[in-house]
PDB file of N, CA and C in Angstrom:
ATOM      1  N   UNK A   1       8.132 -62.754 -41.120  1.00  0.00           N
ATOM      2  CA  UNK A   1       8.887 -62.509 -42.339  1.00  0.00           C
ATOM      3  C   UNK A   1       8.610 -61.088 -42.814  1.00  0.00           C
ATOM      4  N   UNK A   2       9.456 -60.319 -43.645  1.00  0.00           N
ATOM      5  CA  UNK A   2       9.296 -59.116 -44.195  1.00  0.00           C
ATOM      6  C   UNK A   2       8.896 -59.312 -44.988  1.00  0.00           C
ATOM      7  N   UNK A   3       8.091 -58.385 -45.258  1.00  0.00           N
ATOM      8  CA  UNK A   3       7.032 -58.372 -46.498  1.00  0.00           C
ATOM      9  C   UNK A   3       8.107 -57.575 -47.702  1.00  0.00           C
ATOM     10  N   UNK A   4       7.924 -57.716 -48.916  1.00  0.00           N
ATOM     11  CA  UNK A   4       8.292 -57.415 -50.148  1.00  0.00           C
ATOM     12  C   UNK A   4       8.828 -56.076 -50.190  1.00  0.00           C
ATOM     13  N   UNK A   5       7.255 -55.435 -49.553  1.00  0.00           N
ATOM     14  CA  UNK A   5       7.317 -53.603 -50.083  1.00  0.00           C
ATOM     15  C   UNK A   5       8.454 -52.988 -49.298  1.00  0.00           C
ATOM     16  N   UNK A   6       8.240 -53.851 -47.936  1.00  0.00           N
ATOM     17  CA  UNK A   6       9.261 -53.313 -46.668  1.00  0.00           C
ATOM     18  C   UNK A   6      10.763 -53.433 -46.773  1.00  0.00           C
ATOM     19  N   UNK A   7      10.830 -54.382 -47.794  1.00  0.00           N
ATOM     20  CA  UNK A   7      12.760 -54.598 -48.102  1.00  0.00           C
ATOM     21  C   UNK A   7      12.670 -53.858 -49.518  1.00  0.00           C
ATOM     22  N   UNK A   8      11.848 -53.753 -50.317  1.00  0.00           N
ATOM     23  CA  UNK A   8      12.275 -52.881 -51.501  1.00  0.00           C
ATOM     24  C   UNK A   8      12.321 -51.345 -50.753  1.00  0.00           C
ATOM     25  N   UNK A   9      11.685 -51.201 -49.948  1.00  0.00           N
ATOM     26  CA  UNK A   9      12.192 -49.608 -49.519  1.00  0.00           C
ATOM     27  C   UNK A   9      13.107 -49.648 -48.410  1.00  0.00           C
ATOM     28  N   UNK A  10      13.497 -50.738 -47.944  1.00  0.00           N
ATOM     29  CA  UNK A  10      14.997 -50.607 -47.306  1.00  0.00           C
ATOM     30  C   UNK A  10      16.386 -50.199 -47.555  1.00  0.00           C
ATOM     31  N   UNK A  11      15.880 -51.457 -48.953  1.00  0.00           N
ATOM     32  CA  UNK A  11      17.205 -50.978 -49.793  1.00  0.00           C
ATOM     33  C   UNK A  11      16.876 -50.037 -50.565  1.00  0.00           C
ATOM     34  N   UNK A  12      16.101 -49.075 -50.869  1.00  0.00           N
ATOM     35  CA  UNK A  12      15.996 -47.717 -51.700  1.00  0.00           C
ATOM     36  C   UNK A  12      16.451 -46.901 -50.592  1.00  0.00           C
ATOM     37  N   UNK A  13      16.310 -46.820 -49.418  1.00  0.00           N
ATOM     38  CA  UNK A  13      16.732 -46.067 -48.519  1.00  0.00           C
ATOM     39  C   UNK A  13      18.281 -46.421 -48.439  1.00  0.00           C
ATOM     40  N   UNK A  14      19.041 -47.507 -48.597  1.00  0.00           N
ATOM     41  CA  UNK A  14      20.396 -47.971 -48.984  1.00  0.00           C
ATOM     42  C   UNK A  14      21.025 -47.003 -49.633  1.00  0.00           C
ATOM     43  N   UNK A  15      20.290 -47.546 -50.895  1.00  0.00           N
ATOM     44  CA  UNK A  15      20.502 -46.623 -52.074  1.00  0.00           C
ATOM     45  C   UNK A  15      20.995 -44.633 -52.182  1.00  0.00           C
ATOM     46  N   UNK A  16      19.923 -44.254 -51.131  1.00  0.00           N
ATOM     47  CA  UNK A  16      19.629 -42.709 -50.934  1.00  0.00           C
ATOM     48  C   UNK A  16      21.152 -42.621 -50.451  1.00  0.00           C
ATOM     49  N   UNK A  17      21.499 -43.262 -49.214  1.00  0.00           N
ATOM     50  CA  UNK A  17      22.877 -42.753 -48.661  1.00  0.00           C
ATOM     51  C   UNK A  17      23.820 -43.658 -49.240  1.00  0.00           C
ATOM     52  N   UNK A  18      24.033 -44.449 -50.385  1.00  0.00           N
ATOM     53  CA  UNK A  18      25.200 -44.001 -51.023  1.00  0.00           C
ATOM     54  C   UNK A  18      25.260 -42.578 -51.389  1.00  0.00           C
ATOM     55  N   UNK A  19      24.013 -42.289 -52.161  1.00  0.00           N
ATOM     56  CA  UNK A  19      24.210 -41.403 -53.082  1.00  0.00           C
ATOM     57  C   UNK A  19      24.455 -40.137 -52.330  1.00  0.00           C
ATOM     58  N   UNK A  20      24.399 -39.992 -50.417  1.00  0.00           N
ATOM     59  CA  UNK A  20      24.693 -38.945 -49.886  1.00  0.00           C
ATOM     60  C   UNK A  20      26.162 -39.149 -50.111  1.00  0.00           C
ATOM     61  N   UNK A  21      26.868 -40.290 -49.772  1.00  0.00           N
ATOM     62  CA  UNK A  21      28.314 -40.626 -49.589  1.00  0.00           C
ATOM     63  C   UNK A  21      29.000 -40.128 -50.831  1.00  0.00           C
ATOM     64  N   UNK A  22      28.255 -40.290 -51.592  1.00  0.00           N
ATOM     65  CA  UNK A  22      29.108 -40.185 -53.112  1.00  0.00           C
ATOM     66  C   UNK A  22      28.553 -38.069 -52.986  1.00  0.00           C
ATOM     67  N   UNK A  23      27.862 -37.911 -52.823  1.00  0.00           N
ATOM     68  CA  UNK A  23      27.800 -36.147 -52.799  1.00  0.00           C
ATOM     69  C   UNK A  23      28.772 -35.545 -51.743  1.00  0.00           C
ATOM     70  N   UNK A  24      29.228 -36.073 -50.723  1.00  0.00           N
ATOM     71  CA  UNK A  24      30.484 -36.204 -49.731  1.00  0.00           C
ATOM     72  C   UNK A  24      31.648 -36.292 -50.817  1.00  0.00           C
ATOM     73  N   UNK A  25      31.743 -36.692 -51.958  1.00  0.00           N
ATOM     74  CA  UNK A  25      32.886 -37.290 -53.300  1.00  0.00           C
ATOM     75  C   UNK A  25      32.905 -35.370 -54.085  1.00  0.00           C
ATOM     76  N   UNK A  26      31.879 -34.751 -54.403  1.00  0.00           N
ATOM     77  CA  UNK A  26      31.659 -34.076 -55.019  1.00  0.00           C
ATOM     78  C   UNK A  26      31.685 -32.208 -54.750  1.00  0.00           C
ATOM     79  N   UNK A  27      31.819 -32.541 -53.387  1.00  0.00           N
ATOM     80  CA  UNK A  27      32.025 -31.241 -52.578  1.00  0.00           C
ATOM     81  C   UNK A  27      33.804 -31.428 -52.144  1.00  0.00           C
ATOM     82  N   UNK A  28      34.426 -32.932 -51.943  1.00  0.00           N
ATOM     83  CA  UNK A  28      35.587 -32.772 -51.154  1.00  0.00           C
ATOM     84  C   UNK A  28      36.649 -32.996 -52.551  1.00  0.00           C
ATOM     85  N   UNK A  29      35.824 -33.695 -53.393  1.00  0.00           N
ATOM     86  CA  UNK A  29      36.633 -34.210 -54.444  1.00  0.00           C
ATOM     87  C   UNK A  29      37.923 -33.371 -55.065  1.00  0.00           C
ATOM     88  N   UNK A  30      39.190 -34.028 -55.294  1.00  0.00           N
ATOM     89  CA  UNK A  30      40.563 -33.719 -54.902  1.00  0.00           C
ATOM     90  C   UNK A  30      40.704 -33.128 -56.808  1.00  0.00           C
ATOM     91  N   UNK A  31      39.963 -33.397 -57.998  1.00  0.00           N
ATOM     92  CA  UNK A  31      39.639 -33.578 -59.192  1.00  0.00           C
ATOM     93  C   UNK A  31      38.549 -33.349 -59.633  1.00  0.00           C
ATOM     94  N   UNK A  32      38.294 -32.338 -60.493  1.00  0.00           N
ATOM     95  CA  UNK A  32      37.037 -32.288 -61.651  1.00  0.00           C
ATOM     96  C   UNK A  32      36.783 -33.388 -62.191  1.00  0.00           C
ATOM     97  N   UNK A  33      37.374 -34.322 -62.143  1.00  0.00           N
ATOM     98  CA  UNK A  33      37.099 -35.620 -62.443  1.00  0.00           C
ATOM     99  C   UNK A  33      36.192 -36.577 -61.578  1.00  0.00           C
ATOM    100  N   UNK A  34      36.409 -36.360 -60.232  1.00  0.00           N
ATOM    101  CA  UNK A  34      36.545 -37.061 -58.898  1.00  0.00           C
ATOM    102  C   UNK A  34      34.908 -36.567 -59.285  1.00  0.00           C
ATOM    103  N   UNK A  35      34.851 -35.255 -59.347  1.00  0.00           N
ATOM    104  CA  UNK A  35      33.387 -34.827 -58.385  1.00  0.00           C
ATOM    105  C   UNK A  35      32.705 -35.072 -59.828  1.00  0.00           C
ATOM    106  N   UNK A  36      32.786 -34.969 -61.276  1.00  0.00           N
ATOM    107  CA  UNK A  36      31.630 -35.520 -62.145  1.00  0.00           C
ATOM    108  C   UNK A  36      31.280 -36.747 -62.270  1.00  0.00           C
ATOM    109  N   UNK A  37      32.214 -38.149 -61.459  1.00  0.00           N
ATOM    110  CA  UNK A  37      31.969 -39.497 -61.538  1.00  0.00           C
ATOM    111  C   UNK A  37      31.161 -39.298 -60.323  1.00  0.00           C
ATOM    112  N   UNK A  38      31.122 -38.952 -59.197  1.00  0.00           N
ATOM    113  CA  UNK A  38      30.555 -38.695 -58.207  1.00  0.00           C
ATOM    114  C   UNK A  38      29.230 -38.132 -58.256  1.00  0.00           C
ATOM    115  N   UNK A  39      28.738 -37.003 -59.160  1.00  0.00           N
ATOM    116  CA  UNK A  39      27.386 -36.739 -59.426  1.00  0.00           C
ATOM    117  C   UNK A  39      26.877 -37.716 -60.173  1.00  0.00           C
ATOM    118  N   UNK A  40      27.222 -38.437 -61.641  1.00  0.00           N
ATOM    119  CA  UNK A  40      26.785 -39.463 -62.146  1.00  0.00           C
ATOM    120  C   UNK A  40      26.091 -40.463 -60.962  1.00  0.00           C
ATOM    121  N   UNK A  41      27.237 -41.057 -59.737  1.00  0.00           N
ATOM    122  CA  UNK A  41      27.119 -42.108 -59.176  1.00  0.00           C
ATOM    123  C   UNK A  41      25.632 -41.684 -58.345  1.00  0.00           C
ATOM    124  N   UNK A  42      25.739 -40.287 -57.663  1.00  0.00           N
ATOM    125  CA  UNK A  42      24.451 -40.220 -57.214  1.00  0.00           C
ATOM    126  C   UNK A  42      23.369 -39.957 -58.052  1.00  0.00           C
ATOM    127  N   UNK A  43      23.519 -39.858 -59.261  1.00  0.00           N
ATOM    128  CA  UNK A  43      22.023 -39.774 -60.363  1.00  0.00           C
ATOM    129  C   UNK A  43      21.876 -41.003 -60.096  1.00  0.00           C
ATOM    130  N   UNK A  44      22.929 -41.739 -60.691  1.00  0.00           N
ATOM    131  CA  UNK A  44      22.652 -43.074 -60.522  1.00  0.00           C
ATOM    132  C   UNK A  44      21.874 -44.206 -60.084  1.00  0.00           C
ATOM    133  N   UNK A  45      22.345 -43.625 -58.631  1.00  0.00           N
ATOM    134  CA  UNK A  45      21.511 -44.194 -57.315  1.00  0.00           C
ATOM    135  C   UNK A  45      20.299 -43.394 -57.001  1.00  0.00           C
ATOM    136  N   UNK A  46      20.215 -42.493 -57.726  1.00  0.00           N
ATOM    137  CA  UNK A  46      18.716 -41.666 -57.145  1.00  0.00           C
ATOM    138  C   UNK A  46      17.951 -42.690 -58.009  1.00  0.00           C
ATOM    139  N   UNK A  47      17.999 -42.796 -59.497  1.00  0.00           N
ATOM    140  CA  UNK A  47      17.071 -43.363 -60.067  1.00  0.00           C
ATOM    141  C   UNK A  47      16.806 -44.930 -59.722  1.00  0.00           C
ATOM    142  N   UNK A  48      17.937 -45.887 -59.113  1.00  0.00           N
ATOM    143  CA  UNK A  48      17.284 -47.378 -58.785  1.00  0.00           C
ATOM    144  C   UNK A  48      16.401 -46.746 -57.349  1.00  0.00           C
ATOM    145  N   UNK A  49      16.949 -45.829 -56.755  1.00  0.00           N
ATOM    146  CA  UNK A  49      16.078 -45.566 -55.712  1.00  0.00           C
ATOM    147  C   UNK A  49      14.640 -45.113 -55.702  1.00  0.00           C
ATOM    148  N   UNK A  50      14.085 -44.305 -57.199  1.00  0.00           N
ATOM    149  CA  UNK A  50      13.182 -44.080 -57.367  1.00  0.00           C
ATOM    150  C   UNK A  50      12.400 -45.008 -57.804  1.00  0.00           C
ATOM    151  N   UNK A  51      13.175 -46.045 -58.828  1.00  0.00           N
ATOM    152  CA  UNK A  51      13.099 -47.627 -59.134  1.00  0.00           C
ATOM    153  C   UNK A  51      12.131 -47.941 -58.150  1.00  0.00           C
ATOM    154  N   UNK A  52      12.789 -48.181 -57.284  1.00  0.00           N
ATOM    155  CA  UNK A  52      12.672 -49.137 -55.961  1.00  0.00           C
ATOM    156  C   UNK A  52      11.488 -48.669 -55.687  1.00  0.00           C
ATOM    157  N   UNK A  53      11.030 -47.427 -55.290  1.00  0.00           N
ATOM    158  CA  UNK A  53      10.169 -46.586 -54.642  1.00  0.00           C
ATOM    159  C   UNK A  53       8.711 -47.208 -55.559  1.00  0.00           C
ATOM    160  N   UNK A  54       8.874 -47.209 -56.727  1.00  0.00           N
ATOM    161  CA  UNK A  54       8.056 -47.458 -57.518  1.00  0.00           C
ATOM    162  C   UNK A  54       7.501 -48.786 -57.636  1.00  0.00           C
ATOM    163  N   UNK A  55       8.546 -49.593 -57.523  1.00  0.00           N
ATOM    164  CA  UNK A  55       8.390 -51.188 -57.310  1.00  0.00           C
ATOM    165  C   UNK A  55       7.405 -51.412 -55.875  1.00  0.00           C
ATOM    166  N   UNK A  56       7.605 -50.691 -54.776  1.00  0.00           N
ATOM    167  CA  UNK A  56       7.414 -51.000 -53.469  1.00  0.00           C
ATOM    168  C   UNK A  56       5.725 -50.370 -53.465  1.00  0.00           C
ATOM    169  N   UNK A  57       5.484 -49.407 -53.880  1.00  0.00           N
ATOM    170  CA  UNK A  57       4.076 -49.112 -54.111  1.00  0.00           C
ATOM    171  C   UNK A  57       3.129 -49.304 -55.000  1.00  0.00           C
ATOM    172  N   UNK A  58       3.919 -49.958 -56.144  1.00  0.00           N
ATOM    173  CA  UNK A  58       3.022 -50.592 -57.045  1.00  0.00           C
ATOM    174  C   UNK A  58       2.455 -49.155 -57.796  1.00  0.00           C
ATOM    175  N   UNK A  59       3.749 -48.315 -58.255  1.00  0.00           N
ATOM    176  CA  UNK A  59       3.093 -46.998 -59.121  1.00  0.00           C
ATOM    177  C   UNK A  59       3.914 -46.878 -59.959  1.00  0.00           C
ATOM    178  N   UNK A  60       3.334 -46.641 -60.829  1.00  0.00           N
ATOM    179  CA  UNK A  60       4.094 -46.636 -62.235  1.00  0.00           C
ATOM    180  C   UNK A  60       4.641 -45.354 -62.952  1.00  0.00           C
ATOM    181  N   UNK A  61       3.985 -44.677 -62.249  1.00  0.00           N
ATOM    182  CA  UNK A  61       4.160 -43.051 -62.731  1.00  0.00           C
ATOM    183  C   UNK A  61       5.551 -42.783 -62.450  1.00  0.00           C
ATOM    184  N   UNK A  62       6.160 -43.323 -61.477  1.00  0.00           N
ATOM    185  CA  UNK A  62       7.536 -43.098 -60.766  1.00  0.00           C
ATOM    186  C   UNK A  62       8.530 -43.434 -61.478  1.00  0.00           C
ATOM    187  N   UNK A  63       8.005 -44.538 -62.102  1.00  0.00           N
ATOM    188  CA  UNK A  63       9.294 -45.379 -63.197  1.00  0.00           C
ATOM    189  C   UNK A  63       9.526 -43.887 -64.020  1.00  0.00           C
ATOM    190  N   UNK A  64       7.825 -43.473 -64.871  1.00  0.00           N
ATOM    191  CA  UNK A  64       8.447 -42.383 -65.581  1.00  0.00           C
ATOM    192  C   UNK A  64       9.008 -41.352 -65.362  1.00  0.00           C
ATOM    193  N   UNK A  65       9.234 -40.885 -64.162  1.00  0.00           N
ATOM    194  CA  UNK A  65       9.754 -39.839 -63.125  1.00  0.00           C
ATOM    195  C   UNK A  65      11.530 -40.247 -63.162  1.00  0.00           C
ATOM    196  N   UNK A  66      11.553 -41.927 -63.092  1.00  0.00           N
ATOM    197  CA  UNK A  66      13.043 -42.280 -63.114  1.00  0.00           C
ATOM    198  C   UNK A  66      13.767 -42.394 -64.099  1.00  0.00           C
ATOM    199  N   UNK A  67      12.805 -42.426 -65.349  1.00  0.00           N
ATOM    200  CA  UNK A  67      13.472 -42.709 -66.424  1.00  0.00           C
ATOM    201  C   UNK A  67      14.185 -41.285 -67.120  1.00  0.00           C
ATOM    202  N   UNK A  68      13.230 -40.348 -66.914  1.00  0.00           N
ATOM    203  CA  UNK A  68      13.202 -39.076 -67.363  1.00  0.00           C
ATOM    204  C   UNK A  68      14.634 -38.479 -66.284  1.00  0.00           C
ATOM    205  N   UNK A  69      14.693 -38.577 -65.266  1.00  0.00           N
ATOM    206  CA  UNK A  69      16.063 -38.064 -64.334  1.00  0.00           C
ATOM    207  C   UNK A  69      16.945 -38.983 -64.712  1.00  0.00           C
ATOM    208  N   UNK A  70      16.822 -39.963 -65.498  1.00  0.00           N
ATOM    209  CA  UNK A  70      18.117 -41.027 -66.027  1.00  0.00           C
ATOM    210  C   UNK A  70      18.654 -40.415 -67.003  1.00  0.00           C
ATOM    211  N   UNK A  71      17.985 -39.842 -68.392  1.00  0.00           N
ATOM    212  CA  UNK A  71      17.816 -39.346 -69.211  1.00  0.00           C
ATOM    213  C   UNK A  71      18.980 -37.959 -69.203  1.00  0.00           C
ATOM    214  N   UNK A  72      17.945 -36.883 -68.157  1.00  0.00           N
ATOM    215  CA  UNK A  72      18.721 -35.744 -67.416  1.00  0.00           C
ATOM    216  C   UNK A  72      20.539 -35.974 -67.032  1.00  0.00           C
ATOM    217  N   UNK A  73      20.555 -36.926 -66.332  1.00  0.00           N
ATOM    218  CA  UNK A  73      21.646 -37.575 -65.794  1.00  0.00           C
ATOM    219  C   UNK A  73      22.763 -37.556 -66.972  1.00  0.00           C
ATOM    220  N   UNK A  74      22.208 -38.333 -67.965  1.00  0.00           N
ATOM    221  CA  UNK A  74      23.179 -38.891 -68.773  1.00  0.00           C
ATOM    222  C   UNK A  74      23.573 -37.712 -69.746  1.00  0.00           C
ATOM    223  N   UNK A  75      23.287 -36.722 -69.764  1.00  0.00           N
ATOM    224  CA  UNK A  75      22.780 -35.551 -70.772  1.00  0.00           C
ATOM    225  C   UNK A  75      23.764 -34.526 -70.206  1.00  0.00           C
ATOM    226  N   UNK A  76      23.453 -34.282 -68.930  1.00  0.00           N
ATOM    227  CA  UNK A  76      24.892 -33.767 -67.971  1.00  0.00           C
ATOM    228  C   UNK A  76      25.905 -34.125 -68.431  1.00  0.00           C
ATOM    229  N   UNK A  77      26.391 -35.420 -67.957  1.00  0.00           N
ATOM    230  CA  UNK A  77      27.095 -35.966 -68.551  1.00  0.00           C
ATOM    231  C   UNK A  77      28.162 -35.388 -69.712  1.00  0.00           C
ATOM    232  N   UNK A  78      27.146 -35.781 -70.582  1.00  0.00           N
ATOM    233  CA  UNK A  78      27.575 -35.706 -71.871  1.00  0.00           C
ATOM    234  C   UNK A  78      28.069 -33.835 -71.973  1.00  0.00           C
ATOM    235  N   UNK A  79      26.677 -33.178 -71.789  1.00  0.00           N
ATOM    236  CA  UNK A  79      27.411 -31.794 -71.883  1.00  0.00           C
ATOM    237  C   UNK A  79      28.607 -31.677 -71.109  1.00  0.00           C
ATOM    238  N   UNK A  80      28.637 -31.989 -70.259  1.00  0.00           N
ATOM    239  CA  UNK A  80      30.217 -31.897 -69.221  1.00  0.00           C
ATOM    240  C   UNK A  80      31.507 -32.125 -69.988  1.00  0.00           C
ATOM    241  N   UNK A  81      31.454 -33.393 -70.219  1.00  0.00           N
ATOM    242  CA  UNK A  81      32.414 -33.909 -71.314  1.00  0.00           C
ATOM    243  C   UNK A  81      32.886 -33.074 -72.342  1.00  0.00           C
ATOM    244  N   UNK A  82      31.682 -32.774 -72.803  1.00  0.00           N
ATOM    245  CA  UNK A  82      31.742 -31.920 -74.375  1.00  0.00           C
ATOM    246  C   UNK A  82      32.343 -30.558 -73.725  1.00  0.00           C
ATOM    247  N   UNK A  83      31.518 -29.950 -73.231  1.00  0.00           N
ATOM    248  CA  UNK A  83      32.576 -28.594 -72.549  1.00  0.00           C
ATOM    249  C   UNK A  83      34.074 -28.655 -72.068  1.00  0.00           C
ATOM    250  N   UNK A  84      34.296 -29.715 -71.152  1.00  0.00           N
ATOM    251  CA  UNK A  84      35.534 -29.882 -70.567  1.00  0.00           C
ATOM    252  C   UNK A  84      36.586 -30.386 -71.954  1.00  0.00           C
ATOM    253  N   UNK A  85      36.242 -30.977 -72.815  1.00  0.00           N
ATOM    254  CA  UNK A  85      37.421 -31.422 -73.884  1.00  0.00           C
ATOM    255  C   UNK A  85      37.618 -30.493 -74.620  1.00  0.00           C
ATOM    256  N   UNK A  86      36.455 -28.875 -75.144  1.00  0.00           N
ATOM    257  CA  UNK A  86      35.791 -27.514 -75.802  1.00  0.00           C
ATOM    258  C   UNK A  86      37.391 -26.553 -74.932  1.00  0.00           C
ATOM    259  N   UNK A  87      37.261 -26.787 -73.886  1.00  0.00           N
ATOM    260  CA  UNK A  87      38.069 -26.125 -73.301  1.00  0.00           C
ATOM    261  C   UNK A  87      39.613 -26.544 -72.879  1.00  0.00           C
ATOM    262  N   UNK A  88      40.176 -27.421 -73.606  1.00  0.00           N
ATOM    263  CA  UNK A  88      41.362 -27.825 -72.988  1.00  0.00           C
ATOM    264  C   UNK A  88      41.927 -29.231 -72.681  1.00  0.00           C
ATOM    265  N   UNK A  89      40.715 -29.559 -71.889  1.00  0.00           N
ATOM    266  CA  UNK A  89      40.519 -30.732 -71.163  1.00  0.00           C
ATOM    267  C   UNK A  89      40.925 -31.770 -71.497  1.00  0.00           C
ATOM    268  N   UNK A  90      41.123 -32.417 -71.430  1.00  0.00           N
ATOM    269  CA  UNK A  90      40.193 -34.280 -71.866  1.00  0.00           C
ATOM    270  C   UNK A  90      40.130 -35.104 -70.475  1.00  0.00           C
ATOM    271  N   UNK A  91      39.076 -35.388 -70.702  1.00  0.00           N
ATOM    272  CA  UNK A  91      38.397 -36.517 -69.526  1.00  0.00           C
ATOM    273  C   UNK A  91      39.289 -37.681 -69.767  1.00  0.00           C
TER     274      UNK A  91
END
């Protein structure tokens, strides 16, 4: 049987290549739209991946490492938004 640690870092490794697939979204993306849902999606997935990472070694420091790039993430975000509607835009 697989042990615990060995499938929580399977699927964090899952995780990693969405988030390459979705950076594949952000370089080809057809829309300024396309490619900022696309960086979200890989913050996204970086942080259950760091999640994961953290779960699988039993370290806690990592959570705060994930929470803090969640944080970052969402903050982008938001400035993005706010600039792109500043200028014309609307999302």
């Amino acid at each position: 049987m697989v042990e615990f640690s060995t499938a929580l870092l399977a699927i964090a490794a899952a995780f990693v290549l969405f988030a390459v697939v979705a950076l594949y979204r952000v370089f080809v993306g057809p829309t300024i739209h396309d490619r900022v849902i696309a960086v979200n999606v890989a913050g996204t997935n970086t942080v259950i991946a760091i999640a994961l990472v953290a779960a699988a070694f039993e370290e806690s420091t990592f959570l705060d490492v994930a929470l803090v790039y969640a944080l970052l993430n969402f903050l982008l975000s938001i400035a993005f938004s706010k600039f792109n509607v500043e200028h014309g835009g609307v999302l």
